[in-house]
N, C-alpha and C. Protein backbone atom coordinates (compact mmCIF):
# COMPACT_ATOMS: atom_id res chain seq x y z
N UNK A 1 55.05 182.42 173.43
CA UNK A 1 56.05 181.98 172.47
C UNK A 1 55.55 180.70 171.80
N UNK A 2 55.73 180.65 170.73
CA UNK A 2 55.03 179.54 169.61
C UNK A 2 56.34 178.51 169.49
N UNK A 3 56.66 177.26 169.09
CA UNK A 3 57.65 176.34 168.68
C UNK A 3 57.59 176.93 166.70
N UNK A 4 58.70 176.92 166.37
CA UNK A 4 58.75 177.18 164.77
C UNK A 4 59.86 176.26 164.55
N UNK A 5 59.96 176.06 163.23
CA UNK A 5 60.62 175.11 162.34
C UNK A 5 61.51 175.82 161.76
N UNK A 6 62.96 175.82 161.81
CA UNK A 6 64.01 176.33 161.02
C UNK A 6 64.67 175.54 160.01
N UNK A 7 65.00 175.53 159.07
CA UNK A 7 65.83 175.10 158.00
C UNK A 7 66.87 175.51 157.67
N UNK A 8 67.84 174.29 157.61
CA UNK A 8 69.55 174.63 157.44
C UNK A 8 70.05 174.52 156.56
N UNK A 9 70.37 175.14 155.60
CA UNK A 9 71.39 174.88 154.18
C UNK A 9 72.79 174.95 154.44
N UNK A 10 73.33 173.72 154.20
CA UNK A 10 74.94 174.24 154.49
C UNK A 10 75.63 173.52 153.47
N UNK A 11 76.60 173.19 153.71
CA UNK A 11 77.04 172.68 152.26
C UNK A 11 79.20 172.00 152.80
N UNK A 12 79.13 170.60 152.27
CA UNK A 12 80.73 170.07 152.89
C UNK A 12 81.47 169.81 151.70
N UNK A 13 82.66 170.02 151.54
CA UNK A 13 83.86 169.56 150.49
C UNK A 13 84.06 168.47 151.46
N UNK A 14 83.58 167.13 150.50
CA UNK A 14 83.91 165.94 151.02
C UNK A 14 85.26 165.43 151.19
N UNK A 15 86.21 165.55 150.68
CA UNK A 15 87.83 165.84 150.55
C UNK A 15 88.69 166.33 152.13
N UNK A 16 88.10 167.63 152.43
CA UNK A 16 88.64 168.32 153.87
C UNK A 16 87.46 168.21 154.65
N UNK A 17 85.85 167.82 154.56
CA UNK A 17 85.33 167.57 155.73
C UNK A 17 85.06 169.12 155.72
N UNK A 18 85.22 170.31 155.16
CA UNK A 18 84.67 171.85 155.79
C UNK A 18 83.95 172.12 155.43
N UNK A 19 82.69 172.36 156.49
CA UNK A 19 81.29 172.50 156.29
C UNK A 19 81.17 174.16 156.19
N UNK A 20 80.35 174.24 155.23
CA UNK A 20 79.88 175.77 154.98
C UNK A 20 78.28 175.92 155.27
N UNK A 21 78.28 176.99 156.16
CA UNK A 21 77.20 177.28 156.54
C UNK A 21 76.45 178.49 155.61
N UNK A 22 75.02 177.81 155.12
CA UNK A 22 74.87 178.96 153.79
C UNK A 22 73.57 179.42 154.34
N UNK A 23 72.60 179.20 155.12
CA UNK A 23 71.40 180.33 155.51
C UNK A 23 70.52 179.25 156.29
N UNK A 24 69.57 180.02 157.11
CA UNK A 24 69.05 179.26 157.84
C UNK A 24 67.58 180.36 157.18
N UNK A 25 66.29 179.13 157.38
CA UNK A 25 65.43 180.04 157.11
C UNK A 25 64.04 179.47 157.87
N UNK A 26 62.82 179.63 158.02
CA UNK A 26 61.71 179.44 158.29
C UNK A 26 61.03 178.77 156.96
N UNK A 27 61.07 179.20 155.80
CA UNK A 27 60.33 178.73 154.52
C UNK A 27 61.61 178.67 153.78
N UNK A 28 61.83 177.64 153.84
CA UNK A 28 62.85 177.34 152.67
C UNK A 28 62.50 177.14 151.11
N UNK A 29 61.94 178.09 150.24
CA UNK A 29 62.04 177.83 148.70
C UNK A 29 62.84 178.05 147.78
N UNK A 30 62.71 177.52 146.46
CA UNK A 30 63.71 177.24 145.53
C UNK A 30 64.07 178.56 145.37
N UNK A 31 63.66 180.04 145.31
CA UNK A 31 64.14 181.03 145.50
C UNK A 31 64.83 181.48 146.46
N UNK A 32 64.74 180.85 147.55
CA UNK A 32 65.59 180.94 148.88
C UNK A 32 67.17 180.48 148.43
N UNK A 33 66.95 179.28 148.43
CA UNK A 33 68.37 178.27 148.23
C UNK A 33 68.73 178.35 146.69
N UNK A 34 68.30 178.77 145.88
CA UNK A 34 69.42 179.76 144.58
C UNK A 34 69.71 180.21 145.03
N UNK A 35 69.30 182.21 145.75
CA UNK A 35 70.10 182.84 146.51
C UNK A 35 71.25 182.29 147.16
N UNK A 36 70.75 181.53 148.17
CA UNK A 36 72.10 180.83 149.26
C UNK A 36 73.41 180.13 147.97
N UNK A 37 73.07 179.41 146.76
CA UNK A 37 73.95 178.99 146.06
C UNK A 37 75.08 180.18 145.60
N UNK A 38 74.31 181.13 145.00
CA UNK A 38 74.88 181.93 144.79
C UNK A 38 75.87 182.87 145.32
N UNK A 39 75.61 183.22 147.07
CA UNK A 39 76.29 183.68 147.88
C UNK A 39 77.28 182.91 148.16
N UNK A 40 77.38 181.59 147.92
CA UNK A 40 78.11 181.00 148.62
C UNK A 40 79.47 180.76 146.91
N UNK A 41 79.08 181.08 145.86
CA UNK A 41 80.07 181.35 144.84
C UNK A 41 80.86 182.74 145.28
N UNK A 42 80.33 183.64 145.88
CA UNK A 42 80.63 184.89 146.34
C UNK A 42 81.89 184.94 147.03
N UNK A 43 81.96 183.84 147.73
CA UNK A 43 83.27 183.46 148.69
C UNK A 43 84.33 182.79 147.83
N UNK A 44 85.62 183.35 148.30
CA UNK A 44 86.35 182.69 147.41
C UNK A 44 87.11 180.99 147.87
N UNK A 45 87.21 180.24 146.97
CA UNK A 45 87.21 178.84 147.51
C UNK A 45 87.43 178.35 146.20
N UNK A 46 87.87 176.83 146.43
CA UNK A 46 88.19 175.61 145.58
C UNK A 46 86.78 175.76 144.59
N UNK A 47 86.98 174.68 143.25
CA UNK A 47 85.87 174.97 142.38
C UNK A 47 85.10 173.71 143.28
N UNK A 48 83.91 173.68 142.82
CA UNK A 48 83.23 172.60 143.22
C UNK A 48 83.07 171.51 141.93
N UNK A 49 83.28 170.62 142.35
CA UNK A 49 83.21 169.38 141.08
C UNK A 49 82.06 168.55 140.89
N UNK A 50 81.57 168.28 142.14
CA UNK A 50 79.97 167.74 142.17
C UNK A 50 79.09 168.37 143.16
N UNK A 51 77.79 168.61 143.36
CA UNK A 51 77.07 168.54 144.49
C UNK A 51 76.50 167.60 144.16
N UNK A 52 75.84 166.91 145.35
CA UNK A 52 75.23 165.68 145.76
C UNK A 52 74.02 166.36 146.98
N UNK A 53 72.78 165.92 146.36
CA UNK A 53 71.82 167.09 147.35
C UNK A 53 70.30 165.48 147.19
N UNK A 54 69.28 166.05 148.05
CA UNK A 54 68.11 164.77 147.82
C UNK A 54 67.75 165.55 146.54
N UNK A 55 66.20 164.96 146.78
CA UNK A 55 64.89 165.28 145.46
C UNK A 55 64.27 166.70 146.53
N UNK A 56 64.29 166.83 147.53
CA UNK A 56 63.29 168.13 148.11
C UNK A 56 63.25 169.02 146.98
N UNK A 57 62.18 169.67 147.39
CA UNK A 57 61.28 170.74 146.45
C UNK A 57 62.10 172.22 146.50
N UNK A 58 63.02 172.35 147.57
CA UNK A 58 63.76 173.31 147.37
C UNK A 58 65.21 173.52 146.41
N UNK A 59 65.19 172.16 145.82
CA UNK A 59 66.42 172.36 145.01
C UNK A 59 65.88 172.33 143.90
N UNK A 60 65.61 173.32 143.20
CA UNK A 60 64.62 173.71 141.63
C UNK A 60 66.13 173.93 140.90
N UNK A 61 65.43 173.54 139.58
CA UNK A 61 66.20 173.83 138.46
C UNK A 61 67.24 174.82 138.62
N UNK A 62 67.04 176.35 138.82
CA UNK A 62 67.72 177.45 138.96
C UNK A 62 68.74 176.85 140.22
N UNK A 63 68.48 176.31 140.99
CA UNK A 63 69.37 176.19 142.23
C UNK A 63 70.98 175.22 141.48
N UNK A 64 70.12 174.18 140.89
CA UNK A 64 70.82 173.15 139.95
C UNK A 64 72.10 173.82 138.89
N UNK A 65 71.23 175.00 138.02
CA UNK A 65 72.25 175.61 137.07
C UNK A 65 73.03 175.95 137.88
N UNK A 66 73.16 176.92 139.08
CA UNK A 66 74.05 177.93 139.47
C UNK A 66 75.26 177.03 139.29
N UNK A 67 75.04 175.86 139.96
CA UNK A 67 76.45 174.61 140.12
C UNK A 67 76.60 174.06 138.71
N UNK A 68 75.93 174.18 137.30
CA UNK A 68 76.40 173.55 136.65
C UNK A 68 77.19 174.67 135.71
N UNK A 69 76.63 175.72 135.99
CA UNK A 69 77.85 176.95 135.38
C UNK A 69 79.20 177.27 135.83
N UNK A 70 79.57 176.85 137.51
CA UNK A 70 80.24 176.85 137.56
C UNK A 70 81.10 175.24 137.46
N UNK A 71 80.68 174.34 136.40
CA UNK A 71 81.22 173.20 136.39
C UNK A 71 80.83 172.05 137.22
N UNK A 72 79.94 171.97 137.91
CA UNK A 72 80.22 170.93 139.08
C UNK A 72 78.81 169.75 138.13
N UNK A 73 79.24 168.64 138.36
CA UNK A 73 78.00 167.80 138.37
C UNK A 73 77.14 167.34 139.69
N UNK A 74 76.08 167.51 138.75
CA UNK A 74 74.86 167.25 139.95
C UNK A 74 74.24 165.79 139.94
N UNK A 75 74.15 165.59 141.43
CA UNK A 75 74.04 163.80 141.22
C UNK A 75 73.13 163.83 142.91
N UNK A 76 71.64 163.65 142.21
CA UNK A 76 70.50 164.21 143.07
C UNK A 76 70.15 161.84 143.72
N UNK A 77 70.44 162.15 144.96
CA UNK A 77 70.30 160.90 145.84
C UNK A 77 68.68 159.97 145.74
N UNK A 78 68.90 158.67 145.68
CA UNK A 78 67.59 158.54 145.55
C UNK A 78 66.46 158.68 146.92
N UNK A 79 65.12 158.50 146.70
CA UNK A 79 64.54 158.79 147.85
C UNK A 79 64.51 157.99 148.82
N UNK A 80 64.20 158.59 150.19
CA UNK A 80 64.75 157.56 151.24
C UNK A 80 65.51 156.93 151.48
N UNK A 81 66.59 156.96 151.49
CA UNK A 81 68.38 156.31 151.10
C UNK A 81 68.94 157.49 151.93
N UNK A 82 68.74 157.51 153.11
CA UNK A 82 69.82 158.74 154.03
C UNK A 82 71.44 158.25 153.43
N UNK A 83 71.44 157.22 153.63
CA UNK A 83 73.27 156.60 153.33
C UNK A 83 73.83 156.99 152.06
N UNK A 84 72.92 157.44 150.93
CA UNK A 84 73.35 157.83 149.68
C UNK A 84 74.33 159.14 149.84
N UNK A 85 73.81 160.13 150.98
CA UNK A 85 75.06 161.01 151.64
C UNK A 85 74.94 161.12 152.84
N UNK A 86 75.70 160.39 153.08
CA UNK A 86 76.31 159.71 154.56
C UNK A 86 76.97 161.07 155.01
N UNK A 87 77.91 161.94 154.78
CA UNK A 87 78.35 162.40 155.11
C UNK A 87 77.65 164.20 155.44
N UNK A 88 76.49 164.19 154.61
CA UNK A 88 75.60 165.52 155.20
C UNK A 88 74.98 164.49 156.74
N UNK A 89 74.70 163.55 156.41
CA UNK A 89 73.95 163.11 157.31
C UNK A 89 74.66 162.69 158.61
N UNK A 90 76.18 163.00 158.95
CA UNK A 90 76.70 162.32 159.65
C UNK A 90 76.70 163.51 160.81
N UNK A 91 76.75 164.85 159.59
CA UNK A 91 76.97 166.06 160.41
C UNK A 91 76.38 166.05 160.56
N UNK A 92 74.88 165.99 160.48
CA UNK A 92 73.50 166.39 160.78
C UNK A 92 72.95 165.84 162.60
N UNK A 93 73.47 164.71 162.23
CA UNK A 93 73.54 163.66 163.38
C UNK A 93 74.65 164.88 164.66
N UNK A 94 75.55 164.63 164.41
CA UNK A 94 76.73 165.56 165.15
C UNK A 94 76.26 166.74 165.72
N UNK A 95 76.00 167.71 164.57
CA UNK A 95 75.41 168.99 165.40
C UNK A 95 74.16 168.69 166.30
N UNK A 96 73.21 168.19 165.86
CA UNK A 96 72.59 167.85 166.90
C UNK A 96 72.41 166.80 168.05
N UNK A 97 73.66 166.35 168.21
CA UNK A 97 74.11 165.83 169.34
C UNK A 97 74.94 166.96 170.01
N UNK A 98 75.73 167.01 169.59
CA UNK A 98 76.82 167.71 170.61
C UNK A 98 76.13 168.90 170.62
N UNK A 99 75.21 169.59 169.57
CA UNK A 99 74.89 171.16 170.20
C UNK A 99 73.67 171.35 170.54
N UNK A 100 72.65 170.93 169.37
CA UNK A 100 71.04 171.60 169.02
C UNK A 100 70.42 170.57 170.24
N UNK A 101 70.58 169.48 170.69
CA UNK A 101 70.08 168.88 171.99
C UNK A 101 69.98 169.37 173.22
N UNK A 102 71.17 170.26 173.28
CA UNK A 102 71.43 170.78 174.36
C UNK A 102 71.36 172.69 174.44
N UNK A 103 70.10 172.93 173.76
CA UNK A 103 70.36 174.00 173.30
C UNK A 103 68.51 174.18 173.40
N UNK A 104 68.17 175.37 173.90
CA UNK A 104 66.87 175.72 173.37
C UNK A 104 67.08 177.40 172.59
N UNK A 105 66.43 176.81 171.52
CA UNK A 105 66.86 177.91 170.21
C UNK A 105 65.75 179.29 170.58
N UNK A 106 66.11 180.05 170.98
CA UNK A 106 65.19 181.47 170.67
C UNK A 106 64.95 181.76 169.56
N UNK A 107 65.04 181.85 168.89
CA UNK A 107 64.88 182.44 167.05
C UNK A 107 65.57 181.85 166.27
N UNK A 108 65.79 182.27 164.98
CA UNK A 108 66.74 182.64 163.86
C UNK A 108 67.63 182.62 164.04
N UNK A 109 68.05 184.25 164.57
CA UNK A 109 69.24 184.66 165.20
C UNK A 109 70.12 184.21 165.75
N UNK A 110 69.39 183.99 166.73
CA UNK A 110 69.78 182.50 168.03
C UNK A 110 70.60 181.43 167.00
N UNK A 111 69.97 180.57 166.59
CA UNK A 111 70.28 179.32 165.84
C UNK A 111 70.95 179.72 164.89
N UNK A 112 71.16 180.79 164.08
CA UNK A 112 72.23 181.18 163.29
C UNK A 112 73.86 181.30 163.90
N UNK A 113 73.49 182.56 165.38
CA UNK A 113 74.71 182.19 165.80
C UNK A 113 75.65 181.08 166.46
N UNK A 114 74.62 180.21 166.95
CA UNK A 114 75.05 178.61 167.92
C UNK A 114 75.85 177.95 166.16
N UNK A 115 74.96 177.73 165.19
CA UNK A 115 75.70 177.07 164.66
C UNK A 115 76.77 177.92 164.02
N UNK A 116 77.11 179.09 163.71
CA UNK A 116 78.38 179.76 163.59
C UNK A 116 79.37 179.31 164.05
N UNK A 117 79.15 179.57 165.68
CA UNK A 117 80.26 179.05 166.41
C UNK A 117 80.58 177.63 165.89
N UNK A 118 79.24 176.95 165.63
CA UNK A 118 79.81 175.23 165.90
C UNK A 118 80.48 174.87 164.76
N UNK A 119 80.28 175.75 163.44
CA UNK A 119 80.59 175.53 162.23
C UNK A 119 82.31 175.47 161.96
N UNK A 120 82.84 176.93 162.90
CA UNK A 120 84.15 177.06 163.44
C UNK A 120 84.63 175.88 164.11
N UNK A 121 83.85 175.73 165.22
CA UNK A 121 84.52 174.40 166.19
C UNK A 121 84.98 173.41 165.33
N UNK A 122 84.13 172.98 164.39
CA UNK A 122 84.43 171.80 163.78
C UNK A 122 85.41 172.04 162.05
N UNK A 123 85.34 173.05 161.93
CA UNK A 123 86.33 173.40 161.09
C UNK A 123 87.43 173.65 161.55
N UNK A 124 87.82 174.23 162.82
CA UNK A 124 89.54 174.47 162.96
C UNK A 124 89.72 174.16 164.39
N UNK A 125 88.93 173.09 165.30
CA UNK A 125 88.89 172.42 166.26
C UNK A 125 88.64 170.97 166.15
N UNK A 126 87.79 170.50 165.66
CA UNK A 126 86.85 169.15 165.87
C UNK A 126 87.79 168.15 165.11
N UNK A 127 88.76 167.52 165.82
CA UNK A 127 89.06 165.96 165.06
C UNK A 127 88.40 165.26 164.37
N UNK A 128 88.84 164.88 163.20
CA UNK A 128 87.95 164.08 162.26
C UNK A 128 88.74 162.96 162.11
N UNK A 129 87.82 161.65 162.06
CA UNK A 129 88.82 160.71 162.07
C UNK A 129 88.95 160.45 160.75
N UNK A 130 88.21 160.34 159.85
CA UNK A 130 88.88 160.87 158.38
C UNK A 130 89.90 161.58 157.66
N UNK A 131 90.32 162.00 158.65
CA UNK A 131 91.20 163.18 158.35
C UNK A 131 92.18 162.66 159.15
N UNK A 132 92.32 161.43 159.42
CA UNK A 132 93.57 161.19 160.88
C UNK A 132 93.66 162.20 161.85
N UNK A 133 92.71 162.27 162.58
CA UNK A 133 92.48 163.43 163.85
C UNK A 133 92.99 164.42 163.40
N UNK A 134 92.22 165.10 162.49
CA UNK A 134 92.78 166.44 162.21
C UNK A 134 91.46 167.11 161.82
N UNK A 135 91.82 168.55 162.36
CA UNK A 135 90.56 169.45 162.09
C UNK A 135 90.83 169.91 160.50
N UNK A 136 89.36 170.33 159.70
CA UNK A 136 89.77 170.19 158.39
C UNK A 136 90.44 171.43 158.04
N UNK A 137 90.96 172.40 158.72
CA UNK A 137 91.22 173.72 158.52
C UNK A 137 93.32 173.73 158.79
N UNK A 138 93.32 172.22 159.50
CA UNK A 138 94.56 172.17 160.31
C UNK A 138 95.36 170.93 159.48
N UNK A 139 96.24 171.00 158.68
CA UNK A 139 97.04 170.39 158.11
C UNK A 139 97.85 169.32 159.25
N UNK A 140 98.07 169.43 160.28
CA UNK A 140 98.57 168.57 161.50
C UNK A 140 97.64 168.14 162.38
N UNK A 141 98.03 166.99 163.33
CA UNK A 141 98.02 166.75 164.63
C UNK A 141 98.10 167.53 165.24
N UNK A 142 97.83 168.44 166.20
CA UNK A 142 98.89 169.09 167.62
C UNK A 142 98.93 168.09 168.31
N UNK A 143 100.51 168.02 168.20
CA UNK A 143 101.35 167.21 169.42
C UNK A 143 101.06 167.60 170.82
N UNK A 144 101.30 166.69 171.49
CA UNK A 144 101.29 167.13 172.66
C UNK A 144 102.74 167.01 173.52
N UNK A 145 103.40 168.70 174.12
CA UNK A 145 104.35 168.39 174.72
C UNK A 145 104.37 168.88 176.35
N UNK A 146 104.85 168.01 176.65
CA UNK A 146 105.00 167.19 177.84
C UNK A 146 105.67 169.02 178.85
N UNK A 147 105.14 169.08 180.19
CA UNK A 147 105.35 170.17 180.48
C UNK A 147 104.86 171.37 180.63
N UNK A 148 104.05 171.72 179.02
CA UNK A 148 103.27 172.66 179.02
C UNK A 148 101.86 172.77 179.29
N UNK A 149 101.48 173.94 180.33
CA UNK A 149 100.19 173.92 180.25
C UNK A 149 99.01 173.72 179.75
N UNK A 150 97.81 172.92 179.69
CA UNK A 150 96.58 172.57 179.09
C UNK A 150 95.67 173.85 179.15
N UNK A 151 94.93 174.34 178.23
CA UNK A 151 94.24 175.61 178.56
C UNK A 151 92.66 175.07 178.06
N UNK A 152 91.42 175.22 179.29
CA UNK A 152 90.38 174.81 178.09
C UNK A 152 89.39 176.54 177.44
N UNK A 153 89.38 175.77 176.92
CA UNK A 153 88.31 177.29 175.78
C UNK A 153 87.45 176.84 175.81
N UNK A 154 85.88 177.78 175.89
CA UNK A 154 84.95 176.93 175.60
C UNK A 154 84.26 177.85 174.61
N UNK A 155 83.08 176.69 173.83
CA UNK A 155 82.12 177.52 172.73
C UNK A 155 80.91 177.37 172.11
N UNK A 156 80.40 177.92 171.42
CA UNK A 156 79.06 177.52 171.19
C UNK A 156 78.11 178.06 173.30
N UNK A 157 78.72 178.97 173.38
CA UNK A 157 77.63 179.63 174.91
C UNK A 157 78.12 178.46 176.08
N UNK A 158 79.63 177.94 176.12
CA UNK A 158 80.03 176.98 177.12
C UNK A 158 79.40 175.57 176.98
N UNK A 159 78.63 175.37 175.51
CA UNK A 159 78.30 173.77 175.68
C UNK A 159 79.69 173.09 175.11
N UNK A 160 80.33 173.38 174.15
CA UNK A 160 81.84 172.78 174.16
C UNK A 160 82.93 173.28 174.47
N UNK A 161 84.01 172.16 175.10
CA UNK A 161 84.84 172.47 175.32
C UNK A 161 85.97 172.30 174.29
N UNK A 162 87.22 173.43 174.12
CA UNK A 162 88.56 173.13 173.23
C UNK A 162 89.39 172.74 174.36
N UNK A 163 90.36 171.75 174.08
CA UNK A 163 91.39 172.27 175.07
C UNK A 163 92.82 172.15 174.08
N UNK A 164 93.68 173.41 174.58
CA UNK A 164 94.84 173.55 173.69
C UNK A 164 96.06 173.77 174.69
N UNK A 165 97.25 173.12 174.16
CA UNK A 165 98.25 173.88 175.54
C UNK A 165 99.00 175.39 174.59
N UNK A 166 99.15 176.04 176.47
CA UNK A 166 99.64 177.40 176.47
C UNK A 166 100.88 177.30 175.56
């Protein structure tokens, strides 16, 4: 077995914090990630108003139009400035703490489905404190009442835990 390099395209509405997971690949080129832009218009969802992406060689022109046809402005970060988007980078940080650390990836496959799950976790599980502890999928808090059973769930192959009461 050889070590290989995977690449993650995903994509967050800075507003609700919900990360979209758009393809994972081995060679990521500008023909790759048009495709992924495009699929990801495929889904139905809010318009997009800006993307905010670096200078890498995979975001070519064509990748650029797809978002400016459907309206959004593009506002490309300068180089070396991680903080210019703090917030790809916060997740980036996150998933691979709480998951890809603790995780040895078999393939593609593999690493496609771990972050599936995690993509869920943190969309209609994961407190955001931006969000006043709220998952971005969950318009509330869950309260907690007094009495009822604690249940834990776990995910991502038992590296996290949910816990919700019965």
């Amino acid at each position: 077995m050889s070590l290989r390099r995977y690449y993650v395209l995903f994509f967050i509405e800075l507003d609700s914090r919900r990360v979209h997971l758009a393809g994972i690949t081995a060679n990521p080129t500008g023909a790759w990630t048009t495709q992924q832009a495009r699929n990801l218009f495929l889904r139905p969802g809010r318009p997009v108003r800006f993307l905010i992406h670096d200078r890498a060689g995979q975001f070519v022109a064509a990748f650029d139009e797809i978002f400016r046809s459907e309206g959004a402005t593009i506002i490309r970060t300068p180089p070396y400035t991680p903080v210019a988007n703090a917030y790809a980078e916060r997740w980036v940080g996150t998933v691979r703490r709480e998951l890809l650390d603790r995780t040895i990836v078999l393939g593609a496959g593999h690493l496609r489905n771990q972050l599936h799950d995690y993509v869920e976790h943190d969309n209609r599980h994961r407190p955001h404190r931006g969000l006043g502890q709220r998952a971005p999928d969950r318009g509330d808090v869950v309260e907690f009442r007094p009495g009822q059973p604690i249940r834990q769930h776990t995910t991502c192959n038992g590296l996290i835990n949910e816990y919700r009461q019965a």
